[in-house]
N, C-alpha and C. Protein backbone atom coordinates (compact mmCIF):
# COMPACT_ATOMS: atom_id res chain seq x y z
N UNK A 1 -22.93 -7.97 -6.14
CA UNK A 1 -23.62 -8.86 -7.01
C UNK A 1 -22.63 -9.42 -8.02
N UNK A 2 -22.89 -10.53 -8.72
CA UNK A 2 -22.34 -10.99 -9.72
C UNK A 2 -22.54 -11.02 -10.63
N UNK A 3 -21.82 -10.74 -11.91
CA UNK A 3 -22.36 -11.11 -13.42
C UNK A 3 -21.48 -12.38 -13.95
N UNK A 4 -22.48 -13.26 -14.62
CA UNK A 4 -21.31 -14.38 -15.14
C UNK A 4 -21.18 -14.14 -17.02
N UNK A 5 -20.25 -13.89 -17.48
CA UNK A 5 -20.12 -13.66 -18.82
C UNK A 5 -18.97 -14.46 -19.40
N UNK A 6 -18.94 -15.29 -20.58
CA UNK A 6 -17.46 -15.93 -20.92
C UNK A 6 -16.39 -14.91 -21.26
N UNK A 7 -15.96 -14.49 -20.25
CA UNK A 7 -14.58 -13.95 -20.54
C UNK A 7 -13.36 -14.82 -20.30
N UNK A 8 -12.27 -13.62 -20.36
CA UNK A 8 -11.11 -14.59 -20.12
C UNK A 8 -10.35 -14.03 -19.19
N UNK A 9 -10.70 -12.78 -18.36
CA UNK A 9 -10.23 -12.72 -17.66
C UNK A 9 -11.69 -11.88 -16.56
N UNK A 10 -11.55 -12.13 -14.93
CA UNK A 10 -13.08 -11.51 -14.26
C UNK A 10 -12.64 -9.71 -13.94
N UNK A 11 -13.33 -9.35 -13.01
CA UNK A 11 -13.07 -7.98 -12.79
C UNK A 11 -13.74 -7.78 -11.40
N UNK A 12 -13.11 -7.78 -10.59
CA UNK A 12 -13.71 -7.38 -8.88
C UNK A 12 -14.11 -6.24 -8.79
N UNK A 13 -15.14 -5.34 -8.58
CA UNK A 13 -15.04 -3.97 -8.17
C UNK A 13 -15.69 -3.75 -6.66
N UNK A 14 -14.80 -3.13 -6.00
CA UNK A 14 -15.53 -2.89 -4.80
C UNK A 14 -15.69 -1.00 -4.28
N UNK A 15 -17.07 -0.87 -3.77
CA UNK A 15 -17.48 0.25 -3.74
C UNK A 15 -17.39 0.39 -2.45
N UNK A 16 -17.04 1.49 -1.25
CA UNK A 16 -17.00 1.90 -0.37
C UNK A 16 -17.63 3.15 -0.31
N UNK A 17 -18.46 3.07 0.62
CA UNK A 17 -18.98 4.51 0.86
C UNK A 17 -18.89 5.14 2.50
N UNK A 18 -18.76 6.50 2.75
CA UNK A 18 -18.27 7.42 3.84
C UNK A 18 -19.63 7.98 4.42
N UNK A 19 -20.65 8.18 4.10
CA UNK A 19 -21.88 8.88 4.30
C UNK A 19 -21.84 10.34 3.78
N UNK A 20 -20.62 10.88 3.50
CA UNK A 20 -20.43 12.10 3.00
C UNK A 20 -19.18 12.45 2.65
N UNK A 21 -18.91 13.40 1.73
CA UNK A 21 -17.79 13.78 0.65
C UNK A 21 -16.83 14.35 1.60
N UNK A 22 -15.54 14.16 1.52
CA UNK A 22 -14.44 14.67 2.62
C UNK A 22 -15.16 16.56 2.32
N UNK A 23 -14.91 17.07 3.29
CA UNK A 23 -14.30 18.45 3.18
C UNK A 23 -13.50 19.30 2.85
N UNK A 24 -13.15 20.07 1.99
CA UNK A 24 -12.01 20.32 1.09
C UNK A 24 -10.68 20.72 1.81
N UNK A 25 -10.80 20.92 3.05
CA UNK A 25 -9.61 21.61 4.07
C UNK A 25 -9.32 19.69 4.09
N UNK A 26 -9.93 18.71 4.21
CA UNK A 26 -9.82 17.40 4.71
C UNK A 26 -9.43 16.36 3.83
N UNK A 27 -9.44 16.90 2.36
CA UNK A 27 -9.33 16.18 1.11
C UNK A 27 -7.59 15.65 0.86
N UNK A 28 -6.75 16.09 1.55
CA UNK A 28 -5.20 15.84 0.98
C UNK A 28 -5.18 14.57 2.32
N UNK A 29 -5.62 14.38 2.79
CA UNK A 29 -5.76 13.31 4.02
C UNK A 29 -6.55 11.93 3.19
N UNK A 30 -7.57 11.92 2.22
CA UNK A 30 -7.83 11.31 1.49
C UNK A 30 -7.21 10.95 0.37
N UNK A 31 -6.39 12.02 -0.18
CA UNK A 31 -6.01 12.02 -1.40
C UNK A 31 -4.68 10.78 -1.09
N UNK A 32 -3.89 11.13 0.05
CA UNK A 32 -2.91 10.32 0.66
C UNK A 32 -3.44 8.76 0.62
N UNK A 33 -4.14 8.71 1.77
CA UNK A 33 -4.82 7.19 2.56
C UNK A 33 -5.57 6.56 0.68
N UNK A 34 -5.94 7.52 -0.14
CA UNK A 34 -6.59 6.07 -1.19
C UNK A 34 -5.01 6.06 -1.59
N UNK A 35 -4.48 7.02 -2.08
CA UNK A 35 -3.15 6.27 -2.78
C UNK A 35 -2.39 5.05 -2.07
N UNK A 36 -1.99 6.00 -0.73
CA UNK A 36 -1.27 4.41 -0.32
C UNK A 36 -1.80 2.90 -0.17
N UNK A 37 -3.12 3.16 -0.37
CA UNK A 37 -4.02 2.21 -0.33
C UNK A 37 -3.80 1.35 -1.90
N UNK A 38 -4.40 2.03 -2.88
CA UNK A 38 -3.88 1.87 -4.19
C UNK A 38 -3.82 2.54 -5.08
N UNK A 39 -3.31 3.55 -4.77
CA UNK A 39 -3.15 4.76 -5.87
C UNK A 39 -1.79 5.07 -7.01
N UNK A 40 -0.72 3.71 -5.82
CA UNK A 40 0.56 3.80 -6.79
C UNK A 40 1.16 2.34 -6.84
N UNK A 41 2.39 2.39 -7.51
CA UNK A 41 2.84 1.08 -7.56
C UNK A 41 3.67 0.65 -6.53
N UNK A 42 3.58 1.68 -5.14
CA UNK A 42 4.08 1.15 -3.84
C UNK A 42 3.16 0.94 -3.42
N UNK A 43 2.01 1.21 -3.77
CA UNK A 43 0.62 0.83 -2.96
C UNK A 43 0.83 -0.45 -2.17
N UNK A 44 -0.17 -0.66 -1.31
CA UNK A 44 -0.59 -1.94 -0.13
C UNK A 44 -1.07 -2.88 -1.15
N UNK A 45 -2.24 -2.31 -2.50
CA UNK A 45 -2.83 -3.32 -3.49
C UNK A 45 -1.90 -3.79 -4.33
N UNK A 46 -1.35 -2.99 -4.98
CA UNK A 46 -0.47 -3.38 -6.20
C UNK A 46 1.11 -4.24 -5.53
N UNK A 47 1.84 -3.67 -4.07
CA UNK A 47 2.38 -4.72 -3.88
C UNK A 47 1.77 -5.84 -3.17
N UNK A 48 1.36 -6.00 -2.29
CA UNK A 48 0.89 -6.93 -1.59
C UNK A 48 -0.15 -7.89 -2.57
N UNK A 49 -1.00 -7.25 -3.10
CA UNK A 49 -2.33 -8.31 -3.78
C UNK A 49 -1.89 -8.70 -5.05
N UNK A 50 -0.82 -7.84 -5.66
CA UNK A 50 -0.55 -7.94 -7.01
C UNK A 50 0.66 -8.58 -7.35
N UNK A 51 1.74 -8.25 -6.81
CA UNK A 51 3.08 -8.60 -6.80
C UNK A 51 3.32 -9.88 -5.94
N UNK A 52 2.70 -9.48 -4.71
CA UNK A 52 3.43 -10.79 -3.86
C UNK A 52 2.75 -11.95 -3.98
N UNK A 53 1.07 -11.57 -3.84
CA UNK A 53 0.26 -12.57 -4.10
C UNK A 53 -0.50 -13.42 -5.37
N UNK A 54 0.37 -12.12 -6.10
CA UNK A 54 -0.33 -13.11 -7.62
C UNK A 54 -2.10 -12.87 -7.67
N UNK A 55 -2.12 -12.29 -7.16
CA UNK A 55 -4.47 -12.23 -7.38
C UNK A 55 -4.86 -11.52 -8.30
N UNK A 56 -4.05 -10.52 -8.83
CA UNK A 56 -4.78 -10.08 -10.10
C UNK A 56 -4.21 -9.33 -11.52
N UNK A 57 -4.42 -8.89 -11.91
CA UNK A 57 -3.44 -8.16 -13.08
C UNK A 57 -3.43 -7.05 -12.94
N UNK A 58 -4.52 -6.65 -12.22
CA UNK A 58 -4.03 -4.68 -11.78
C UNK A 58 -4.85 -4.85 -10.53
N UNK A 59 -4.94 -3.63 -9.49
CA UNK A 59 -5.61 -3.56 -8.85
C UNK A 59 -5.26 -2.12 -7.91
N UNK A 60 -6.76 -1.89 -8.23
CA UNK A 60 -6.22 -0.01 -7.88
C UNK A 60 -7.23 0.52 -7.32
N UNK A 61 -7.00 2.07 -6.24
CA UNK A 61 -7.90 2.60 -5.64
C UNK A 61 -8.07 4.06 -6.35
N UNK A 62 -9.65 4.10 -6.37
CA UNK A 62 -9.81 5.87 -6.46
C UNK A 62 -10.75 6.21 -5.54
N UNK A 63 -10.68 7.61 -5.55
CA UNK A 63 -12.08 8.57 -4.82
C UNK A 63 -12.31 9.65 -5.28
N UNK A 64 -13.53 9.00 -5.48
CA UNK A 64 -14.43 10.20 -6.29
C UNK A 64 -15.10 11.38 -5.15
N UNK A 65 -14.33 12.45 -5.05
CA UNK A 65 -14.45 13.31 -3.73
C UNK A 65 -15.63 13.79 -3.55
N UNK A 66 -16.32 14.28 -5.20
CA UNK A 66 -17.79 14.89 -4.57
C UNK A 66 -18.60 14.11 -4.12
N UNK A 67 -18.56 12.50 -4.48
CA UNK A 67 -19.69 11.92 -3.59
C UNK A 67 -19.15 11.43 -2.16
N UNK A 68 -17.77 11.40 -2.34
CA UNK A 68 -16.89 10.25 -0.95
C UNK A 68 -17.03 8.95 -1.57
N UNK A 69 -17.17 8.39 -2.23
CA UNK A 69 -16.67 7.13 -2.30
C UNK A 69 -15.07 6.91 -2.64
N UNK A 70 -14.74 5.23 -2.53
CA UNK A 70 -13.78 4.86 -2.56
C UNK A 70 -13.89 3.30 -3.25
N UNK A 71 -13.69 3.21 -4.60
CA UNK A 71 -13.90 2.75 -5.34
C UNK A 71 -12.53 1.36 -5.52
N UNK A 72 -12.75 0.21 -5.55
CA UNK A 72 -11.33 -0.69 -5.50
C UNK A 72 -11.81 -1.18 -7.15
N UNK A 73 -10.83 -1.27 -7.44
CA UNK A 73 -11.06 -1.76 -9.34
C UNK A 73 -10.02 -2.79 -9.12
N UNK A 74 -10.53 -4.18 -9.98
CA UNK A 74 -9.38 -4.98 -9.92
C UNK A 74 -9.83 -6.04 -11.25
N UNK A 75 -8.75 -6.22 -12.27
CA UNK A 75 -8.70 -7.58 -12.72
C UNK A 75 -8.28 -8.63 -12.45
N UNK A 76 -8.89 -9.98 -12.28
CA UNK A 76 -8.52 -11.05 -12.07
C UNK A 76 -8.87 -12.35 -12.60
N UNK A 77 -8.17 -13.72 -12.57
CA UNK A 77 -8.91 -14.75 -12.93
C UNK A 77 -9.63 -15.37 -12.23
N UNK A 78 -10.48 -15.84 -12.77
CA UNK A 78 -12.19 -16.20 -12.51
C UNK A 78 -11.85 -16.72 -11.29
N UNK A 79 -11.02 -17.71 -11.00
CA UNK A 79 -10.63 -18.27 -9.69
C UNK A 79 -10.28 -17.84 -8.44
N UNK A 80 -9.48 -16.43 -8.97
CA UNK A 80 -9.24 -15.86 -7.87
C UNK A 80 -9.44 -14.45 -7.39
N UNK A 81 -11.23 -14.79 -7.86
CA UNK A 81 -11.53 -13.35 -7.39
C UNK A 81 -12.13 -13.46 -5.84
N UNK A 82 -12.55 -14.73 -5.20
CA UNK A 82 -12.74 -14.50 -3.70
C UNK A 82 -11.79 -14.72 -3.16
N UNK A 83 -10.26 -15.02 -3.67
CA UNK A 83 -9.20 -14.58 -2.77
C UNK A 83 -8.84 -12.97 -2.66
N UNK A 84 -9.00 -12.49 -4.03
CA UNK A 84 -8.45 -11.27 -4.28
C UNK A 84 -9.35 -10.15 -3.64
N UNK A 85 -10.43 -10.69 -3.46
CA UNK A 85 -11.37 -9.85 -2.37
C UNK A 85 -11.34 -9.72 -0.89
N UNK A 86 -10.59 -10.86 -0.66
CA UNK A 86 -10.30 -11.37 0.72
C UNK A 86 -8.92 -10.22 1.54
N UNK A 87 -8.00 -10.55 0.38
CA UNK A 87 -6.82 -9.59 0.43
C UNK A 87 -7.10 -8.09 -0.07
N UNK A 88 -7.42 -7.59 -0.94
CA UNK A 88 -8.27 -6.74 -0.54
C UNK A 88 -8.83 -5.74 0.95
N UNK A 89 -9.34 -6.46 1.18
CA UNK A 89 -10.24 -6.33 2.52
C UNK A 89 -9.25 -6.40 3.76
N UNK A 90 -8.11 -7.10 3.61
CA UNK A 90 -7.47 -7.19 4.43
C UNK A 90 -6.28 -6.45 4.55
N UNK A 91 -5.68 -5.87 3.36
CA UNK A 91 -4.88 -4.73 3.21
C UNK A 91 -5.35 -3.51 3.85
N UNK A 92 -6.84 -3.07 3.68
CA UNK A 92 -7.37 -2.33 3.95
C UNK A 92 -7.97 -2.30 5.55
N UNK A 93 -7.69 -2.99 5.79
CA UNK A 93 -8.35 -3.15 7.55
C UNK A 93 -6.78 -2.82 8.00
N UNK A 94 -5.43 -3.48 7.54
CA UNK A 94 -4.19 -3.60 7.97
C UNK A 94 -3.59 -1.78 8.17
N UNK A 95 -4.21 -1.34 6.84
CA UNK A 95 -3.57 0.56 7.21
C UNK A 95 -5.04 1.11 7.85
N UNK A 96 -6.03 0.62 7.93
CA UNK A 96 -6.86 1.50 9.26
C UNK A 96 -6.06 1.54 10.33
N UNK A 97 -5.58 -0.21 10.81
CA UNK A 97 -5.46 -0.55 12.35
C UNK A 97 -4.06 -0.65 12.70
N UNK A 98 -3.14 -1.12 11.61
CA UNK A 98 -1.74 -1.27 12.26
C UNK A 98 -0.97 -0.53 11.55
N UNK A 99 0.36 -0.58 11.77
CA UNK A 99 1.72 0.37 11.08
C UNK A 99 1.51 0.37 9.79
N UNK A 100 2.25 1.79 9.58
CA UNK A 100 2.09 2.73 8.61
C UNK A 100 3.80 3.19 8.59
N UNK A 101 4.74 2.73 7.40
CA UNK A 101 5.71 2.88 7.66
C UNK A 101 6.42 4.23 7.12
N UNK A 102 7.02 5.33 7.51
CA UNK A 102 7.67 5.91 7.41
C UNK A 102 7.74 5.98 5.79
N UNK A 103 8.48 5.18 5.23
CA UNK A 103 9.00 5.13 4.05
C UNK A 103 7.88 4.80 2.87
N UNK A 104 6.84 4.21 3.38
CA UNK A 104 5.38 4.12 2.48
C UNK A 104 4.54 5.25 2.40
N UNK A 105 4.71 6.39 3.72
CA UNK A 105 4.40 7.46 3.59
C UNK A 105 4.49 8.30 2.84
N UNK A 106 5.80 8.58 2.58
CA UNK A 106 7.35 9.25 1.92
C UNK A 106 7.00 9.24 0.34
N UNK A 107 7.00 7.84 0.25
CA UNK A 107 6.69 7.76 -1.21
C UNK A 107 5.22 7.96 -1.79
N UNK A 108 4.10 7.86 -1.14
CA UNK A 108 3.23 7.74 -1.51
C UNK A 108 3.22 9.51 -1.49
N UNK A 109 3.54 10.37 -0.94
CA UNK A 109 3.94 11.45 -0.41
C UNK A 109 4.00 12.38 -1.82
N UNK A 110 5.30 11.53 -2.15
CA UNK A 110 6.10 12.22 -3.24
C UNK A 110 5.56 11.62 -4.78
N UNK A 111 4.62 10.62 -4.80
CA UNK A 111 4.05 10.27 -5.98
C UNK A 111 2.75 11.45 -6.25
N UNK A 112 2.09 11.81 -5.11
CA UNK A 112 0.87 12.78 -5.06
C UNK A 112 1.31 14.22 -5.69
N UNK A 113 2.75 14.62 -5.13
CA UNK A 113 3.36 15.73 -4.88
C UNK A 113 3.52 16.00 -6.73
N UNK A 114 4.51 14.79 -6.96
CA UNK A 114 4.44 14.67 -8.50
C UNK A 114 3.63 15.00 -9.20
N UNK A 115 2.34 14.26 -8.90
CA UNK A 115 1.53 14.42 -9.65
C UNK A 115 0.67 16.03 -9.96
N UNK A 116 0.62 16.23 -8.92
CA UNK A 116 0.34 17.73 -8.54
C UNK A 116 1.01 18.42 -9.11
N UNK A 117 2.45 19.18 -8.99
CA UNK A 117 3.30 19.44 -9.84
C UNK A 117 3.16 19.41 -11.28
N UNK A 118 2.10 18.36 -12.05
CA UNK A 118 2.33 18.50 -13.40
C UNK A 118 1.15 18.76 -13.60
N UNK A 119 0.15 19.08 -12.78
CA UNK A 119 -1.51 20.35 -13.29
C UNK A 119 -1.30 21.43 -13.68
N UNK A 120 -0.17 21.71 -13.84
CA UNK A 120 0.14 23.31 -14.50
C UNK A 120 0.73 22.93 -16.07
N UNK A 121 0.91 21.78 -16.63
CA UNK A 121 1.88 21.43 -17.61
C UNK A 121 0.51 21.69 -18.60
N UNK A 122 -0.46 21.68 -18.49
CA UNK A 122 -1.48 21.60 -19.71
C UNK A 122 -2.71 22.48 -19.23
N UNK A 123 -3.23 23.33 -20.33
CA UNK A 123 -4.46 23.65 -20.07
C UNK A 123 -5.30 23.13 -19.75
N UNK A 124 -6.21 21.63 -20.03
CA UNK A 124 -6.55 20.64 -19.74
C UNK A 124 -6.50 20.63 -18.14
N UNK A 125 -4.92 20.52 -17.71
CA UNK A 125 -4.77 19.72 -16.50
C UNK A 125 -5.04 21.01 -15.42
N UNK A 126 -4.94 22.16 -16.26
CA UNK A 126 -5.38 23.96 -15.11
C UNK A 126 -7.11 23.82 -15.08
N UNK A 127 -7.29 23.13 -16.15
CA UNK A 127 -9.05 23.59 -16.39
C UNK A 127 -9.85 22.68 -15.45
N UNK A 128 -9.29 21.24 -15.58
CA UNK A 128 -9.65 20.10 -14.74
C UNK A 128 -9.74 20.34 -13.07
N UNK A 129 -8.50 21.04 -13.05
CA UNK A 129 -8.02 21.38 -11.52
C UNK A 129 -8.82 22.18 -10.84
N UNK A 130 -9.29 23.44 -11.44
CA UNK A 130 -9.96 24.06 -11.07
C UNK A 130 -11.48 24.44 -11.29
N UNK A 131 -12.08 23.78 -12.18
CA UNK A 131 -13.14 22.88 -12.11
C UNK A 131 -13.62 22.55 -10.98
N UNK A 132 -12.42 21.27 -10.57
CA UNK A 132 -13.17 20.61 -9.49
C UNK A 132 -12.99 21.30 -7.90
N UNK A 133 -11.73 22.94 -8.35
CA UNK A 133 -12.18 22.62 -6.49
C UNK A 133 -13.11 24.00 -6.72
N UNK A 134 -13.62 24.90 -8.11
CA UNK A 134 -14.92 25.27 -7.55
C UNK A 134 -16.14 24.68 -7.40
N UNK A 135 -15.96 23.74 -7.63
CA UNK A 135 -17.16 22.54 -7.80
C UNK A 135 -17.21 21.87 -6.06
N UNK A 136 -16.32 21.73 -5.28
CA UNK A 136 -15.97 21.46 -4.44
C UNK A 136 -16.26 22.48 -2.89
N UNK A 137 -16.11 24.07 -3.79
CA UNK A 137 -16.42 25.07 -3.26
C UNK A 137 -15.01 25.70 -2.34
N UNK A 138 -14.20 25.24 -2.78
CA UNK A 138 -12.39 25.99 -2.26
C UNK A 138 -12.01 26.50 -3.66
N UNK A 139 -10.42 26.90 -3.44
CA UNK A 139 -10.21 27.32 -4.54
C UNK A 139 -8.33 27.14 -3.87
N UNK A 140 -8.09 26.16 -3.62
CA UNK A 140 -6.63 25.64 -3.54
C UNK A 140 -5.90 25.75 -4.77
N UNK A 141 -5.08 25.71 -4.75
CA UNK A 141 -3.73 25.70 -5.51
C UNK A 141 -3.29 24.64 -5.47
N UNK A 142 -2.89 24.16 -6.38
CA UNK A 142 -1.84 22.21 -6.61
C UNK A 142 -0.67 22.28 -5.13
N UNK A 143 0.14 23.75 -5.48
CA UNK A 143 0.52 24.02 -4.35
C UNK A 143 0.44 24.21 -2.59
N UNK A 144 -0.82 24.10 -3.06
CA UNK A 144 -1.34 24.75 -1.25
C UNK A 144 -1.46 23.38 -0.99
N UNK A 145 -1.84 22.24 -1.82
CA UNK A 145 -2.49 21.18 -1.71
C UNK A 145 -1.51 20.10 -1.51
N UNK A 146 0.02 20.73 -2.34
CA UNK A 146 1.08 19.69 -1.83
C UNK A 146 1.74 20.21 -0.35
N UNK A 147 1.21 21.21 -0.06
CA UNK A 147 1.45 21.88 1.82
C UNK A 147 0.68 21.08 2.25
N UNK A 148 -0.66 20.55 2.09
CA UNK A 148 -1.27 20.00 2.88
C UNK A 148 -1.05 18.26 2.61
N UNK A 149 -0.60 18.21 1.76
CA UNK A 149 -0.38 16.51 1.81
C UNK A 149 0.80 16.28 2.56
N UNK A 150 2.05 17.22 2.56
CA UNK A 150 2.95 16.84 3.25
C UNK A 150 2.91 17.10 5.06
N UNK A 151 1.49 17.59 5.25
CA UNK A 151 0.90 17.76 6.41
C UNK A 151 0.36 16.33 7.50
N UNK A 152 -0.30 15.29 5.69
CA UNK A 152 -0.78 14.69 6.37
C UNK A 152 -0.04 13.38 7.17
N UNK A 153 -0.47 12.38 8.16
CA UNK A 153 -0.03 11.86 8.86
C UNK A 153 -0.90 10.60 9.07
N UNK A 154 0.09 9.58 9.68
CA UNK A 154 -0.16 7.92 9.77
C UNK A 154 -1.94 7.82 10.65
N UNK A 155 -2.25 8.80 11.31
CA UNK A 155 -3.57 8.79 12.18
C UNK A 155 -4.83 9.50 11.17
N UNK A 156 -4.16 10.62 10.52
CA UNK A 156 -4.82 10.86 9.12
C UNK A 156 -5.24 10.23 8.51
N UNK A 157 -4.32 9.14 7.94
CA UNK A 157 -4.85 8.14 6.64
C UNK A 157 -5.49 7.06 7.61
N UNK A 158 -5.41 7.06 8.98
CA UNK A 158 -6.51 5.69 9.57
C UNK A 158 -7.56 5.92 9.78
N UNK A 159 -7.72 7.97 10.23
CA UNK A 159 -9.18 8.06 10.27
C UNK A 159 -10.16 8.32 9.21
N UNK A 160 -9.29 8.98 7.40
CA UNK A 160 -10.18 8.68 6.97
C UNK A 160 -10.26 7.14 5.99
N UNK A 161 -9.74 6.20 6.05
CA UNK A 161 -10.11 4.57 5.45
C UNK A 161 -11.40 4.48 6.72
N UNK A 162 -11.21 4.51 8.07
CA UNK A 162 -12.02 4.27 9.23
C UNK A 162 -13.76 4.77 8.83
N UNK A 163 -13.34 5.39 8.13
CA UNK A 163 -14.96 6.30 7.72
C UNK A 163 -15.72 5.42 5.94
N UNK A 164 -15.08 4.43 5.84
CA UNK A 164 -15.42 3.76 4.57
C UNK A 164 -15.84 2.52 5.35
N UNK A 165 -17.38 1.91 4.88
CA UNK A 165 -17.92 0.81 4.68
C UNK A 165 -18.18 0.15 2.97
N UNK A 166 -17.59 -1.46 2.91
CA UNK A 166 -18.43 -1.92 1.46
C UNK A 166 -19.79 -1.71 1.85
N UNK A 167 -20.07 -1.16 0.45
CA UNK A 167 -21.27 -0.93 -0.14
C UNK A 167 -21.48 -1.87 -0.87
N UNK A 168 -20.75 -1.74 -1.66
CA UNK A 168 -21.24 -2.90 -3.15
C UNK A 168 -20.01 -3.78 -3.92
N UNK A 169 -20.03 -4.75 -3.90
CA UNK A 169 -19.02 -5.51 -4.15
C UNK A 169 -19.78 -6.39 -6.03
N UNK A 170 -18.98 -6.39 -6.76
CA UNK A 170 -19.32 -6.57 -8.39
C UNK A 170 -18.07 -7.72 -8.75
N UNK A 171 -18.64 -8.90 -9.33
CA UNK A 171 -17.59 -9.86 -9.71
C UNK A 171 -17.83 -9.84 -10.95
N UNK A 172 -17.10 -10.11 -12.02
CA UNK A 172 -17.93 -10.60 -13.72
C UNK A 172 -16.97 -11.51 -13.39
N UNK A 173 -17.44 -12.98 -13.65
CA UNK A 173 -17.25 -14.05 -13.81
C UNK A 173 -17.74 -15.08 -14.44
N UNK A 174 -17.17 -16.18 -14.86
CA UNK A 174 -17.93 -16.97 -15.32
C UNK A 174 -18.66 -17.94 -14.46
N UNK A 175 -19.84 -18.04 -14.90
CA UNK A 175 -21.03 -19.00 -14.14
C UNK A 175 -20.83 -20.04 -13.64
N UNK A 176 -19.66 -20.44 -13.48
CA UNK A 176 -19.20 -21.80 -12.64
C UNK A 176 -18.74 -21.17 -11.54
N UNK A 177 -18.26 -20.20 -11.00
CA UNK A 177 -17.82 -19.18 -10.25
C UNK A 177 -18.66 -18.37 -10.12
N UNK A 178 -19.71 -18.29 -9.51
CA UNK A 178 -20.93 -17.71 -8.81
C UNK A 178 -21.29 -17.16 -7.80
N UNK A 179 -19.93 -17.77 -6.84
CA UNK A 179 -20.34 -17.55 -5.40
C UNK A 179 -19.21 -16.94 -4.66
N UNK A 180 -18.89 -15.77 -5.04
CA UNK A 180 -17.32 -14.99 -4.68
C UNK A 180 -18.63 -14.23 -3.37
């Protein structure tokens, strides 16, 4: 749906949904496929939609694991939010169906790994952590979890994007721009 509001800059959000929340043995296979998707600044979004193409001012992926979704957040101008949806959509069909390079792996790899690595730096980031994987119903380790990301693989991250349909697609735009 659309909202038209005078801003000055719009905001794309697109919602993807799986029918159900990865499985926690299945979650570092997700955690991978949204990053390289857009989880970093090697991402498919941030270079391809952002850098090369100019469509928006950020544009990024999350997943929210207990429900399975896969959430695309993006700012853009009013003009080019049915391009930036277009590309989008098409980044994302491109790592379901075709190459997955070695070196996009690697890094996206070692940005997760990073990140992981620094859940032990704060109480906060121990309390958060483990929170969610009894909430989740495992009880992994940052560690066990960077074993399993460096597990995962190019057929990994295609089968789970392969398991995401749009759900709900959100423009704020202005009312001359109605029809993204």
């Amino acid at each position: 749906f659309e909202e038209p509001m005078d801003t000055a800059q719009g905001k794309l959000c697109l919602l993807f949904t799986a029918g159900q929340p990865q499985r926690p043995e299945k979650l570092s296979a997700a955690r991978v496929a949204v990053a390289l998707l857009g989880g970093t600044a090697t991402s498919r979004l941030f270079v391809n939609v952002r850098e090369k193409r100019s469509l928006c001012y950020y544009c990024a992926a999350s997943y929210a694991s207990m429900a399975g979704l896969l959430c695309i957040d993006s700012g853009v101008e009013h003009q080019n939010a049915k391009a930036a949806k277009q590309a989008i959509l098409e980044e994302l069909d491109a790592l379901k169906e075709g190459p997955i390079t070695a070196k996009e792996l690697a890094d996206t790899k070692r940005s997760l790994k990073n990140q992981l690595g620094a859940v032990g730096d704060t109480l906060q980031g121990m309390e958060n952590w483990y929170f969610g994987e009894i909430m989740r119903g495992s009880l992994f380790t940052p560690q066990q979890v960077m074993e399993q990301v460096d597990a995962v693989t190019e057929e990994d991250v295609r089968n789970v994007l392969r398991m995401f349909t749009l759900s709900v697609s959100y423009t704020l735009t202005k009312g001359e721009n109605a029809h993204v």
